[in-house]
N, C-alpha and C. Protein backbone atom coordinates (compact mmCIF):
# COMPACT_ATOMS: atom_id res chain seq x y z
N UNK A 1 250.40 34.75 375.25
CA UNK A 1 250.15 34.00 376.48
C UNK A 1 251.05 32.78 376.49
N UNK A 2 251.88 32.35 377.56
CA UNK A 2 252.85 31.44 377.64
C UNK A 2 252.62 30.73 379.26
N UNK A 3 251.60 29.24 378.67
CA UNK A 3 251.27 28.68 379.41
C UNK A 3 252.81 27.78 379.95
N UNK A 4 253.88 27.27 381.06
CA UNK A 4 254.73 26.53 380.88
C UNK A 4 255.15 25.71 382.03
N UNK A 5 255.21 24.37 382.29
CA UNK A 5 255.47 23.46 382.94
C UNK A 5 256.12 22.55 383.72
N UNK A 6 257.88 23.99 382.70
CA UNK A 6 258.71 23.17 382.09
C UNK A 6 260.40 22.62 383.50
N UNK A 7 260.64 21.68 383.67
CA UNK A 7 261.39 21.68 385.04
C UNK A 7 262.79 21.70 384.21
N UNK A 8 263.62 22.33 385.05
CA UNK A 8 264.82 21.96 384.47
C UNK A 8 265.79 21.25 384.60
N UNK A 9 266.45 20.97 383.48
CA UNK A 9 266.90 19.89 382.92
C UNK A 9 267.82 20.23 382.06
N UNK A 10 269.60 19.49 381.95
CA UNK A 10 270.13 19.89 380.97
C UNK A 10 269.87 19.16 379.72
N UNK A 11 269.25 18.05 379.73
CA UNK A 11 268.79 17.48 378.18
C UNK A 11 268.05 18.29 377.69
N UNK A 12 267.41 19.30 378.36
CA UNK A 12 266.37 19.82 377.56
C UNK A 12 266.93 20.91 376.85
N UNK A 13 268.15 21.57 377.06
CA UNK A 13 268.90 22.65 376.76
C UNK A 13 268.45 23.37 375.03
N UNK A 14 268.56 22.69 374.39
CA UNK A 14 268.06 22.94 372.86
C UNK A 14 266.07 23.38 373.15
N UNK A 15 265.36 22.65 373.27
CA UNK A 15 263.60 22.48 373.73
C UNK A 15 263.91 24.33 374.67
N UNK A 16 265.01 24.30 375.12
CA UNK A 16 264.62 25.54 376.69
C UNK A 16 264.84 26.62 375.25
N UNK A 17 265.91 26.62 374.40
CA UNK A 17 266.58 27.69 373.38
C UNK A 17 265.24 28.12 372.56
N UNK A 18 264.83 26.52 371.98
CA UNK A 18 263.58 26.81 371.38
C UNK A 18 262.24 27.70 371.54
N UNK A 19 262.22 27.09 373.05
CA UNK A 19 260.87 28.19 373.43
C UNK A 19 261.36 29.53 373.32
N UNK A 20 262.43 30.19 374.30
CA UNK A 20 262.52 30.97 374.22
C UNK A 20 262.53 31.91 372.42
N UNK A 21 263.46 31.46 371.66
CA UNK A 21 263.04 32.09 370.41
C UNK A 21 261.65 31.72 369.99
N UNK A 22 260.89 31.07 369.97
CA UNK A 22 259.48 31.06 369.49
C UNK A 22 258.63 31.90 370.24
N UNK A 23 258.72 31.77 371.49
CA UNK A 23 257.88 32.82 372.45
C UNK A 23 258.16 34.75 371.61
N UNK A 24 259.06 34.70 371.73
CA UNK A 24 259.50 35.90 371.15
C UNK A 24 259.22 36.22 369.68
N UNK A 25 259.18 35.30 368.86
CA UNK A 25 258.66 35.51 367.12
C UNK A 25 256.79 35.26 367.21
N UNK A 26 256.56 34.21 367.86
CA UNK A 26 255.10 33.93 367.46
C UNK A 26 254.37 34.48 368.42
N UNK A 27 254.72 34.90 370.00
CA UNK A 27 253.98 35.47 370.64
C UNK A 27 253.41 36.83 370.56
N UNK A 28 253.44 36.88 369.85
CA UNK A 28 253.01 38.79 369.13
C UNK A 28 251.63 38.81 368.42
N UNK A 29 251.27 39.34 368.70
CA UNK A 29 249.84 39.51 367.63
C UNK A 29 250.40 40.59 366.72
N UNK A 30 249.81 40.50 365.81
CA UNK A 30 250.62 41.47 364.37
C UNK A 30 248.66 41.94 363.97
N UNK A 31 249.34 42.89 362.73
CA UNK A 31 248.72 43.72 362.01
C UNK A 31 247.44 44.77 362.99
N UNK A 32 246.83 45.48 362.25
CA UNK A 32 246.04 46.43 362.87
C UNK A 32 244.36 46.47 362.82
N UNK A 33 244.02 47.10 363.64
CA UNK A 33 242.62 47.74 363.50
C UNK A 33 241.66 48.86 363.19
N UNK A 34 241.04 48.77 362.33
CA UNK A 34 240.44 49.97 361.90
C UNK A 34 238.91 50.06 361.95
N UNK A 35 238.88 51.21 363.68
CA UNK A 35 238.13 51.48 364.34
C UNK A 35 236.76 52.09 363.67
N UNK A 36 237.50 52.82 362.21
CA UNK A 36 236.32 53.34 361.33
C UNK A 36 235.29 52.21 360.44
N UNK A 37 236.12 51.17 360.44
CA UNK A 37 234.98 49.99 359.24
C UNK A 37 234.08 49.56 360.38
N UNK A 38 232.84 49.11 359.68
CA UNK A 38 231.74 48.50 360.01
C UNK A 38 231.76 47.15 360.67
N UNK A 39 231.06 46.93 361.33
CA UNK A 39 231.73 45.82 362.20
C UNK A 39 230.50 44.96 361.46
N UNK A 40 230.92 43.64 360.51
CA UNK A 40 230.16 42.22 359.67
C UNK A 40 229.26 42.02 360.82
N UNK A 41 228.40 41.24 360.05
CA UNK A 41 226.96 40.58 360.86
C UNK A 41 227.50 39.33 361.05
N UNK A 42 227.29 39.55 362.10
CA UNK A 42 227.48 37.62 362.54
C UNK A 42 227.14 36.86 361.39
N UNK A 43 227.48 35.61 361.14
CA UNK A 43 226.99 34.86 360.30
C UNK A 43 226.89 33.54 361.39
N UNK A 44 225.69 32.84 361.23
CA UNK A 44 225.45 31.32 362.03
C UNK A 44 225.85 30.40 361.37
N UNK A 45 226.45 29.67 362.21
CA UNK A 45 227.26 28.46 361.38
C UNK A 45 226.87 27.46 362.07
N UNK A 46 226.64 26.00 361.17
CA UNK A 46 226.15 24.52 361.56
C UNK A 46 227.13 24.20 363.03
N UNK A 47 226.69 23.88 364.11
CA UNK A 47 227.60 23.74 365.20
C UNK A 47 227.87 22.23 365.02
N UNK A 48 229.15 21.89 365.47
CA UNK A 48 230.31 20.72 365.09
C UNK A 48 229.83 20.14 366.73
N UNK A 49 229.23 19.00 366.38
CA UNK A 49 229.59 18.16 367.83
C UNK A 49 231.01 17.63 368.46
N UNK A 50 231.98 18.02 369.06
CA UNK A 50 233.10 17.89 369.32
C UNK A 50 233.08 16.01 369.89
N UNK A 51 234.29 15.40 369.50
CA UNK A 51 234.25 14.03 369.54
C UNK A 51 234.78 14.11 371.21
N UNK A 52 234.16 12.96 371.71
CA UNK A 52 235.05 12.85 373.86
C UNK A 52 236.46 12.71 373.97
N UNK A 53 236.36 12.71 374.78
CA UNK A 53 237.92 12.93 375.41
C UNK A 53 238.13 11.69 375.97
N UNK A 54 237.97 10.66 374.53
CA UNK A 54 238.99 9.26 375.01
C UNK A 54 240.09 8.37 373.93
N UNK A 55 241.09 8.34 374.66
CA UNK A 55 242.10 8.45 373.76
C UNK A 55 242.53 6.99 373.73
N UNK A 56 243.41 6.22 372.71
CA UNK A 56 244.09 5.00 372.36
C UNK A 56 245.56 5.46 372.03
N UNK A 57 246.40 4.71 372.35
CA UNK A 57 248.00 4.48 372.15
C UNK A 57 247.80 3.88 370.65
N UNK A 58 248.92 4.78 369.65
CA UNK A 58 248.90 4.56 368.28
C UNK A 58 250.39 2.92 368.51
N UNK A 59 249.87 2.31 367.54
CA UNK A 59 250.69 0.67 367.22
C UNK A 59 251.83 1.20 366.36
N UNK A 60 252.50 0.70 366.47
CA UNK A 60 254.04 0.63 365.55
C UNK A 60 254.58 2.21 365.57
N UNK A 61 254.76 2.64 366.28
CA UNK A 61 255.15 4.16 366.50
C UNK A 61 256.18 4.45 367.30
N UNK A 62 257.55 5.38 366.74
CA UNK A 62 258.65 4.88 367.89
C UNK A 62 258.03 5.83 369.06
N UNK A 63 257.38 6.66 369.67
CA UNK A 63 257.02 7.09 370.35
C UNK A 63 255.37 6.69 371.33
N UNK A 64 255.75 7.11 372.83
CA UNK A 64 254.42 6.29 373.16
C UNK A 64 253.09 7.87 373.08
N UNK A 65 252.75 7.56 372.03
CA UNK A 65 252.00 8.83 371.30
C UNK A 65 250.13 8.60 371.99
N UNK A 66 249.18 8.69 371.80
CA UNK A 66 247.99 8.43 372.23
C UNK A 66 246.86 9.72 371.72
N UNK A 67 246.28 9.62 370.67
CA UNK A 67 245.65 10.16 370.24
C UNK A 67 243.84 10.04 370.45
N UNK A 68 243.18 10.59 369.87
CA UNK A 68 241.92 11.24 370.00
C UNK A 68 241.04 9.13 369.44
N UNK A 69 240.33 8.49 370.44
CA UNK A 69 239.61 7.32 369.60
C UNK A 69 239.18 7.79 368.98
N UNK A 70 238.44 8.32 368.30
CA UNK A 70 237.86 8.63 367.10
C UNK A 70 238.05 8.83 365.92
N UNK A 71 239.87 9.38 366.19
CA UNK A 71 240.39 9.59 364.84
C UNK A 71 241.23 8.42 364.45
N UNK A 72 241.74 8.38 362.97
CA UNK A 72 241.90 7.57 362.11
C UNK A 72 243.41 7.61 361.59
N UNK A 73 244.31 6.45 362.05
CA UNK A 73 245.26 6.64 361.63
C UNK A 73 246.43 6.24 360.25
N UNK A 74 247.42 6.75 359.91
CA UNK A 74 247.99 6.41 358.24
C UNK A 74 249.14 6.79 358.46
N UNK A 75 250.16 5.72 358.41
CA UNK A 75 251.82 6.40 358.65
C UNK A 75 252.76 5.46 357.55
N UNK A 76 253.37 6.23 357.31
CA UNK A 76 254.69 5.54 356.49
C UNK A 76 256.21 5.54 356.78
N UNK A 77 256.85 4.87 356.43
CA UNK A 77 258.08 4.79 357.45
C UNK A 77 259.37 5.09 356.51
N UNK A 78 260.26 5.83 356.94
CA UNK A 78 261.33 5.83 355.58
C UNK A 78 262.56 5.15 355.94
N UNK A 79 263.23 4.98 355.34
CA UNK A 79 264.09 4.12 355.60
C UNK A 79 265.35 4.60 356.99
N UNK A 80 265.37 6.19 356.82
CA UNK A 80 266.17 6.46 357.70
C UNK A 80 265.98 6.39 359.51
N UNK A 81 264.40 6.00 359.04
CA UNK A 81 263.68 5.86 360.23
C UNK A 81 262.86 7.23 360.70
N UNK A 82 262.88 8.02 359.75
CA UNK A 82 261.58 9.02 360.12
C UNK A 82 260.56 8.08 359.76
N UNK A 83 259.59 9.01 360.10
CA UNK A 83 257.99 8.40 360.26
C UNK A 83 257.17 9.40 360.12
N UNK A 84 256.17 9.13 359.11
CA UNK A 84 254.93 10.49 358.55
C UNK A 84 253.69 9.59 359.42
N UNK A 85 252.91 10.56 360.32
CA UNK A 85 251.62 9.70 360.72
C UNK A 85 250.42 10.58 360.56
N UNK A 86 249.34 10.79 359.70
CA UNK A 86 248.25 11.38 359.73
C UNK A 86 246.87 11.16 360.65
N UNK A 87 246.91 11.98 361.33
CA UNK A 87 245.75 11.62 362.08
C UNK A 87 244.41 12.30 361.58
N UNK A 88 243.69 11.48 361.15
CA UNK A 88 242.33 12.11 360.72
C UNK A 88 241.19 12.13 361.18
N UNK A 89 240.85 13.39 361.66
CA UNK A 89 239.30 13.62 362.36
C UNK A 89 238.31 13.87 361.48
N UNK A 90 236.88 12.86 361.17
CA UNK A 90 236.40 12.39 359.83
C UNK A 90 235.42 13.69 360.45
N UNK A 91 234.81 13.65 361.19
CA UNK A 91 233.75 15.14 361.27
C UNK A 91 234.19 15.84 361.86
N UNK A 92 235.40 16.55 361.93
CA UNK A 92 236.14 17.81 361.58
C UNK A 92 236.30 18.30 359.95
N UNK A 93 236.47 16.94 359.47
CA UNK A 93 237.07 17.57 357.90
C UNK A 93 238.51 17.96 358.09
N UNK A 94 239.20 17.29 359.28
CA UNK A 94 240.66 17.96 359.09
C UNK A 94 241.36 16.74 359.53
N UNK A 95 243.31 17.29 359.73
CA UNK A 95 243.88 16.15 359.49
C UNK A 95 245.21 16.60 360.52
N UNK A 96 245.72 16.01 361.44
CA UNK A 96 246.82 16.27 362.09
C UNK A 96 248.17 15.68 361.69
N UNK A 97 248.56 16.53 361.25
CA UNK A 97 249.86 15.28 360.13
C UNK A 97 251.22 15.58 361.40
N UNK A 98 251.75 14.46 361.13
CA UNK A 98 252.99 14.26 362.44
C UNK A 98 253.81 13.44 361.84
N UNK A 99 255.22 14.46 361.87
CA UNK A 99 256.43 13.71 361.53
C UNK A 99 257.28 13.29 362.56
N UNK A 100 258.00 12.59 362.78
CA UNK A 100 258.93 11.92 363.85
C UNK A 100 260.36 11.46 363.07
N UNK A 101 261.20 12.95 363.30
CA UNK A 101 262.89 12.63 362.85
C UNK A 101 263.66 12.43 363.83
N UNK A 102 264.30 11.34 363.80
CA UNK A 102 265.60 11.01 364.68
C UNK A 102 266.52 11.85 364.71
N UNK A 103 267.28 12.30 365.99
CA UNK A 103 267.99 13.17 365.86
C UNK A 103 268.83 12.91 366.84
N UNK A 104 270.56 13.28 366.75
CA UNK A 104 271.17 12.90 367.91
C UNK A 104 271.92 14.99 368.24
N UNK A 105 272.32 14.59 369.08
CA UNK A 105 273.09 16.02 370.25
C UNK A 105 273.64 16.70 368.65
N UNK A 106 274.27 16.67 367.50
CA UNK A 106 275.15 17.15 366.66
C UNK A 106 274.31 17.53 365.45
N UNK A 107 272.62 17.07 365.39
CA UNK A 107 271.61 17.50 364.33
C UNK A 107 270.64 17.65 364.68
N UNK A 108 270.30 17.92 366.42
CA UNK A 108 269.20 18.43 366.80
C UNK A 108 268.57 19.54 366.77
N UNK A 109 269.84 20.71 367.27
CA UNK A 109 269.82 22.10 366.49
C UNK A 109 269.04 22.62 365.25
N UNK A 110 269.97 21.70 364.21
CA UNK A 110 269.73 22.38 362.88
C UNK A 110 267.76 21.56 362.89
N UNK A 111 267.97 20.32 362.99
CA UNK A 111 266.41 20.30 363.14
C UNK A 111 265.06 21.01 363.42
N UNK A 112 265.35 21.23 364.88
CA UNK A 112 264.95 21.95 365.83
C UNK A 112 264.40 23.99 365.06
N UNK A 113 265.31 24.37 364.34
CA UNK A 113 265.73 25.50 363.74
C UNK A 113 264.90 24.97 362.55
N UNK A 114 264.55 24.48 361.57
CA UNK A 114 264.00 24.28 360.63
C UNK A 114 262.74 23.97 361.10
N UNK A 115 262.33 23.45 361.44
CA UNK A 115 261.13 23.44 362.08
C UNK A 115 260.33 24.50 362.69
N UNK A 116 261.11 25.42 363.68
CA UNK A 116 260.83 26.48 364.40
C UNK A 116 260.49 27.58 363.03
N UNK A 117 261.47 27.64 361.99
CA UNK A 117 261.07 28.33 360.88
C UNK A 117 259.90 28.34 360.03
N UNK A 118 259.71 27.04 360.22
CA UNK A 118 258.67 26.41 359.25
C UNK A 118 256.79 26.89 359.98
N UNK A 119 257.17 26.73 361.63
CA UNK A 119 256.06 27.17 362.54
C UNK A 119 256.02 28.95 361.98
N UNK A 120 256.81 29.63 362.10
CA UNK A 120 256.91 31.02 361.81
C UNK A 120 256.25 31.55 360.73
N UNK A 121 256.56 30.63 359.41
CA UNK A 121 255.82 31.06 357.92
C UNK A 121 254.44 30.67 358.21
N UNK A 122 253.87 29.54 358.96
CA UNK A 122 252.54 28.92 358.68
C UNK A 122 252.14 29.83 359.63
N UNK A 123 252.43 30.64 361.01
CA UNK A 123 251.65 31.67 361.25
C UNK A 123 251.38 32.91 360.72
N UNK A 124 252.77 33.54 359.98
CA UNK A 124 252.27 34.69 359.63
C UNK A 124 252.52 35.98 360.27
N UNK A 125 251.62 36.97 359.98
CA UNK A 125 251.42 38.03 360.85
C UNK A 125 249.90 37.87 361.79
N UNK A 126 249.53 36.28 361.90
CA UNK A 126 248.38 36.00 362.90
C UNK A 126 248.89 36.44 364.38
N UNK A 127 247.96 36.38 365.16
CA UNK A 127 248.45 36.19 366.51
C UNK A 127 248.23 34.57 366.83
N UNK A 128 249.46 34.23 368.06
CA UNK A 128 249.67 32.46 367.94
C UNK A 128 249.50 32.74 369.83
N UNK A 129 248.91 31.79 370.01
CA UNK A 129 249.41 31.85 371.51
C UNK A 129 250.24 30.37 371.62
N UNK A 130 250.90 30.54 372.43
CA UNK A 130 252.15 29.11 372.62
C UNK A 130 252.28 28.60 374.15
N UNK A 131 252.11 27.54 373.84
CA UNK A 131 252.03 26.53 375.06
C UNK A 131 253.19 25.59 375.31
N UNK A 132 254.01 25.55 376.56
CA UNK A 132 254.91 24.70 376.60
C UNK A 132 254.46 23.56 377.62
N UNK A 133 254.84 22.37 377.56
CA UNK A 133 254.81 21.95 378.67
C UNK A 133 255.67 20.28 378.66
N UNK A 134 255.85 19.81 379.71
CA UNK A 134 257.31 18.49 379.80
C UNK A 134 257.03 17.74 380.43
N UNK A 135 256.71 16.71 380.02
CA UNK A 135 256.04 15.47 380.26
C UNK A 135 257.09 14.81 381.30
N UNK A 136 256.69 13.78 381.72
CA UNK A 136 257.11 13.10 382.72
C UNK A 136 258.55 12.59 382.63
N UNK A 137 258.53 11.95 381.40
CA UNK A 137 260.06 11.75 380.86
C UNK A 137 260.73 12.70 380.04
N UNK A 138 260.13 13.50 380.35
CA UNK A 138 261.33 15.03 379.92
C UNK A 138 260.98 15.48 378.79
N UNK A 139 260.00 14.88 378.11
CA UNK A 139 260.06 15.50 376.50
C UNK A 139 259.12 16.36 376.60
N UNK A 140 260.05 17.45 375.81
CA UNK A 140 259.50 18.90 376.34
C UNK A 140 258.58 19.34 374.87
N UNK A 141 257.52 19.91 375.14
CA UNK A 141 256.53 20.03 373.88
C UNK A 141 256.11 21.69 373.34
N UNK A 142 256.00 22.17 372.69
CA UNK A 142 255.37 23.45 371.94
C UNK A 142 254.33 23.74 370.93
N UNK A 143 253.18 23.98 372.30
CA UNK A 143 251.79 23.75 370.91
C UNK A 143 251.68 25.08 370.34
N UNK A 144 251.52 25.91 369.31
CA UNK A 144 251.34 26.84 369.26
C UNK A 144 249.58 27.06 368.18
N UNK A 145 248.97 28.20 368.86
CA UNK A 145 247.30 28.01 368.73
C UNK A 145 247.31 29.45 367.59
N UNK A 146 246.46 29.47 366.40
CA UNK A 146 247.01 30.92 365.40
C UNK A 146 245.66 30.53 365.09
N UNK A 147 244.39 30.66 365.55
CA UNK A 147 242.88 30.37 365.41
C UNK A 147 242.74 31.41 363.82
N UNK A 148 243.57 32.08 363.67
CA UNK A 148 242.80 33.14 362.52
C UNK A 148 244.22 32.48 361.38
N UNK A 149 245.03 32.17 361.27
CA UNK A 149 245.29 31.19 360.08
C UNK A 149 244.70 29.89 360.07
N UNK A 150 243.71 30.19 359.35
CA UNK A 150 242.14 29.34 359.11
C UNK A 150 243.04 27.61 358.64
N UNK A 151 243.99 27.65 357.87
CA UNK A 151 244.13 26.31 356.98
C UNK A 151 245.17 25.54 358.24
N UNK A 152 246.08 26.39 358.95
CA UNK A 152 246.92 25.33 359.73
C UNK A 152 246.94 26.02 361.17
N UNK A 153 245.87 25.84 362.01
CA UNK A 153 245.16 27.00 363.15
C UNK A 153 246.19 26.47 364.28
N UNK A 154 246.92 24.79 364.37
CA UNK A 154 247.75 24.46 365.10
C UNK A 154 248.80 23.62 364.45
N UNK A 155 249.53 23.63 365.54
CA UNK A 155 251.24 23.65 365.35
C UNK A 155 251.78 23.01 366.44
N UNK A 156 252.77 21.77 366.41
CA UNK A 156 252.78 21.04 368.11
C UNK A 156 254.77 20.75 367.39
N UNK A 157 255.71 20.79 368.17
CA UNK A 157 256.46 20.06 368.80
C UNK A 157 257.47 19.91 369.09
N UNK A 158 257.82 19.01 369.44
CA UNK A 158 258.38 18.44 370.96
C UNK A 158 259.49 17.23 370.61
N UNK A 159 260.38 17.39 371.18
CA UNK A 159 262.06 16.77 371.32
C UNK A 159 262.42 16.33 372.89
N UNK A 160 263.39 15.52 372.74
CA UNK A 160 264.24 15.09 374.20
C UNK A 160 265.22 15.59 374.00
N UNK A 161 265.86 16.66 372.85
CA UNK A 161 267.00 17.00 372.62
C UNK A 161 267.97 16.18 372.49
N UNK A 162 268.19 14.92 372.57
CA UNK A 162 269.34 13.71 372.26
C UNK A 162 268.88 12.74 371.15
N UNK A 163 267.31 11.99 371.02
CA UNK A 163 266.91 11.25 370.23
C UNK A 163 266.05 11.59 369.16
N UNK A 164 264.80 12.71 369.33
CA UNK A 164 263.99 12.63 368.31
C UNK A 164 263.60 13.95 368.17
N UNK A 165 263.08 15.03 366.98
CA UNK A 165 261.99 15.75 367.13
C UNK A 165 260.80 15.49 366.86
N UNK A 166 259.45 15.55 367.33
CA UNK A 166 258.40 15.23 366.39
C UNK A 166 257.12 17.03 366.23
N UNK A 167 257.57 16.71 365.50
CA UNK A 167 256.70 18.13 364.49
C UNK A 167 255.22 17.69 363.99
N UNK A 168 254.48 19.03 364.04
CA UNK A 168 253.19 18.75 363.12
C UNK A 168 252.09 19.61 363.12
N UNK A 169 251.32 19.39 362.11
CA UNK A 169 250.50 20.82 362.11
C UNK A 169 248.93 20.73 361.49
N UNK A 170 248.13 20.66 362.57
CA UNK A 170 246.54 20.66 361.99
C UNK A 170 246.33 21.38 360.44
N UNK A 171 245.75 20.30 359.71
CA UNK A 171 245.73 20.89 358.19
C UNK A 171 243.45 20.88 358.46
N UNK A 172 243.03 22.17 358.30
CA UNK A 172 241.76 22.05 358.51
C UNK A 172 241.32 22.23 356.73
N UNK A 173 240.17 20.88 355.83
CA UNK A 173 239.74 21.69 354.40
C UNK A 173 238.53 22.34 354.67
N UNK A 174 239.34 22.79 353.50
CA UNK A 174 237.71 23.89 353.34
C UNK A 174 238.14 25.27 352.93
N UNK A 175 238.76 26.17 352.27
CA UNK A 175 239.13 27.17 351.94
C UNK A 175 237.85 28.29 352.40
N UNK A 176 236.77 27.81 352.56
CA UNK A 176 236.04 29.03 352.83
C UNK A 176 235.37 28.93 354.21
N UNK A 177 236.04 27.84 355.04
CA UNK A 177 235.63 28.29 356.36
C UNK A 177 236.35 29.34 357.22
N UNK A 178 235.59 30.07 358.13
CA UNK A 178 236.42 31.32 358.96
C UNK A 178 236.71 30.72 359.99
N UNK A 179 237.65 31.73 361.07
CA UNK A 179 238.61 30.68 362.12
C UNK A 179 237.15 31.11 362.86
N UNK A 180 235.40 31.48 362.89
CA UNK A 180 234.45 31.55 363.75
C UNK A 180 234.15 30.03 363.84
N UNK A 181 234.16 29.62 362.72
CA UNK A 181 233.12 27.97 362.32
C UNK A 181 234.39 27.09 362.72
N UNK A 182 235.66 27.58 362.39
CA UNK A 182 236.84 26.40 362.84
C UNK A 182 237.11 26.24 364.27
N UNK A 183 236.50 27.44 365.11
CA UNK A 183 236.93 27.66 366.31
C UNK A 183 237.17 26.48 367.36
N UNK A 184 235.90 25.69 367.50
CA UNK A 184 235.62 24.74 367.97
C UNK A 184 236.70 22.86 367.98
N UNK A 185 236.72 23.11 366.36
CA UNK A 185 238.00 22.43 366.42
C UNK A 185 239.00 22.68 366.59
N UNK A 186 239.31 23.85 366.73
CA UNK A 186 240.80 23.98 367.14
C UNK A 186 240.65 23.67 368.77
N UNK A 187 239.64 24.15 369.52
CA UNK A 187 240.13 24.34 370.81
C UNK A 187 240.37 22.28 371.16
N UNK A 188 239.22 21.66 370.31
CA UNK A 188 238.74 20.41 370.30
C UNK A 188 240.61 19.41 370.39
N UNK A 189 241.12 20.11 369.12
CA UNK A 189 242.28 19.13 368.89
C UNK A 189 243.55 19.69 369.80
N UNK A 190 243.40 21.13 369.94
CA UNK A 190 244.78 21.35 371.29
C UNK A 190 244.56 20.32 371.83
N UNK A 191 243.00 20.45 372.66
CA UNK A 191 243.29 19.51 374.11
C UNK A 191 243.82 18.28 373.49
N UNK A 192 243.58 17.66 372.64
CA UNK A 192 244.06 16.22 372.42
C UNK A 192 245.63 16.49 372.28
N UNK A 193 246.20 17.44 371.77
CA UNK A 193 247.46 17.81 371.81
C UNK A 193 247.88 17.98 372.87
N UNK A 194 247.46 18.78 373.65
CA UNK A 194 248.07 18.69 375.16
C UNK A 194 247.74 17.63 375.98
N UNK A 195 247.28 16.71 375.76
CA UNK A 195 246.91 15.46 376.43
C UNK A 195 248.21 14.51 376.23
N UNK A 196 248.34 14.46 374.71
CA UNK A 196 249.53 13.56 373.87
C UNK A 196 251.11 14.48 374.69
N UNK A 197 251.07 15.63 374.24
CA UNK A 197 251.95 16.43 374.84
C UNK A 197 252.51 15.66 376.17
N UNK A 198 251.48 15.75 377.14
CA UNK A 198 252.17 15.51 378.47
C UNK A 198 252.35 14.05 378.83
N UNK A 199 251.80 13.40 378.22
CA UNK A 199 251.92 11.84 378.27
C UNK A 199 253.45 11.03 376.97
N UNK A 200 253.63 12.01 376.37
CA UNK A 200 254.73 11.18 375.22
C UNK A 200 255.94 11.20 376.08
N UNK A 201 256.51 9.99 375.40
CA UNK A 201 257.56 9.30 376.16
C UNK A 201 258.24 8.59 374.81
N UNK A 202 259.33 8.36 375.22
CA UNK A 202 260.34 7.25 373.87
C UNK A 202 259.74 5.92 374.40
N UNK A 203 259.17 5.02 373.19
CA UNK A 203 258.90 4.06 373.50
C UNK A 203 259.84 2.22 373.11
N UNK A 204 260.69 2.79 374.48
CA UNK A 204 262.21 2.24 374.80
C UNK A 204 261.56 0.83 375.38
C-alpha cells in the first residue's frame, strides 16, 4: 500500500529515486501460508493506554522536528554535525532513535542508498507497507510500517535532497512480545511520525 502526497519538485529528485526503489523492495509481502496448520488460540494481552496526540518542538535540533509530549528526549552531537536523538516512550517500553546527517547534492545519493539498504535488512522477508508524504517545505519523508518484525516494526526517512537526511527506526524491548501486543504502538508512533513527517522543515 503506497499512501503519497508527494508534488513535484526538482530538489526532490534523489527522495522521488528513493521511493520509487523502496516501493518496489519493501512493498511486497514475502514468505507463505500453510492452510494445513492449526490456527493458535488467541492469547489476551494487558491493553497499552496509547499516550494523546499532543506534540512539542524538540530544542537544539537542526531540524524543526516536533514529537509525541510525552516522550522523552537524549541527543548527542558529533562534531561533523550529525546528530543522534532518542526519543523515548516510557509506557511503550520503546525508543525512536533518529539520526540527522548533513548532506550536500555530491553525498546525498550514497547516503540516501545506505540507508534505503539498511531499511531493507531490518524488514526482511516481513510485509512493510510504505508511506510517502512532503511537507510544506519540500522535505519529502518515507515511513515504512513491518508490524510483524516485532523489534524494529517502524522505519521513517526523509531528505531535501541538497542539505540533510534524517533516518530512524522504532526499537520496541521485549524479545517476547508478538507484533498482536505491539500492534497498538506501532499504529500509536506512525501517527506521531506522520505528524513530524509533514510538519519538518530546516530550521533556517
Amino acid at each position: 500500500m503506497l499512501k503519497s502526497d508527494l508534488r513535484r519538485s526538482r530538489v526532490i529528485s534523489y527522495a522521488a529515486v528513493l521511493l520509487v526503489t523502496a516501493v518496489s523492495v519493501l512493498g511486497m509481502e514475502c514468505g507463505r501460508s500453510d492452510n494445513s496448520s492449526p490456527a493458535p488460540r488467541r492469547t489476551a494481552y494487558l491493553r497499552i493506554e496509547c499516550y494523546d496526540t499532543v506534540y512539542a518542538r524538540v530544542n537544539s535540533f537542526p531540524l524543526n522536528l516536533w514529537i509525541n509530549f510525552n516522550a522523552s528526549v537524549d541527543g548527542q552531537r558529533d562534531d561533523d554535525g550529525s546528530q543522534w536523538l532518542d526519543v523515548t516512550y516510557p509506557r511503550y517500553n520503546a525508543v525512536l532513535h533518529l539520526t540527522y546527517t548533513p548532506v550536500n547534492r555530491g553525498t546525498a545519493a550514497r547516503v540516501l542508498d545506505n540507508r534505503r539498504e539498511r531499511m531493507d535488512m531490518n524488514v526482511g522477508e516481513h510485509h512493510a507497507d510504505v508511506t510517502a508524504t512532503t511537507s510544506q517545505s519540500g522535505v519529502t519523508s518515507l515511513i515504512v510500517k513491518a508490524p510483524a518484525a516485532v523489534v524494529t516494526p517502524l522505519q521513517w526517512m526523509a531528505t531535501d535532497s541538497v542539505a540533510f537526511v534524517l533516518s530512524g527506526a522504532l526499537e520496541i524491548k521485549g524479545n517476547d512480545r508478538s507484533a498482536e501486543e505491539t500492534a497498538p504502538i506501532v499504529e500509536a508512533v506512525y501517527n506521531d511520525i506522520l505528524m513530524a513527517a509533514r510538519r519538518l522543515s530546516r530550521d533556517d
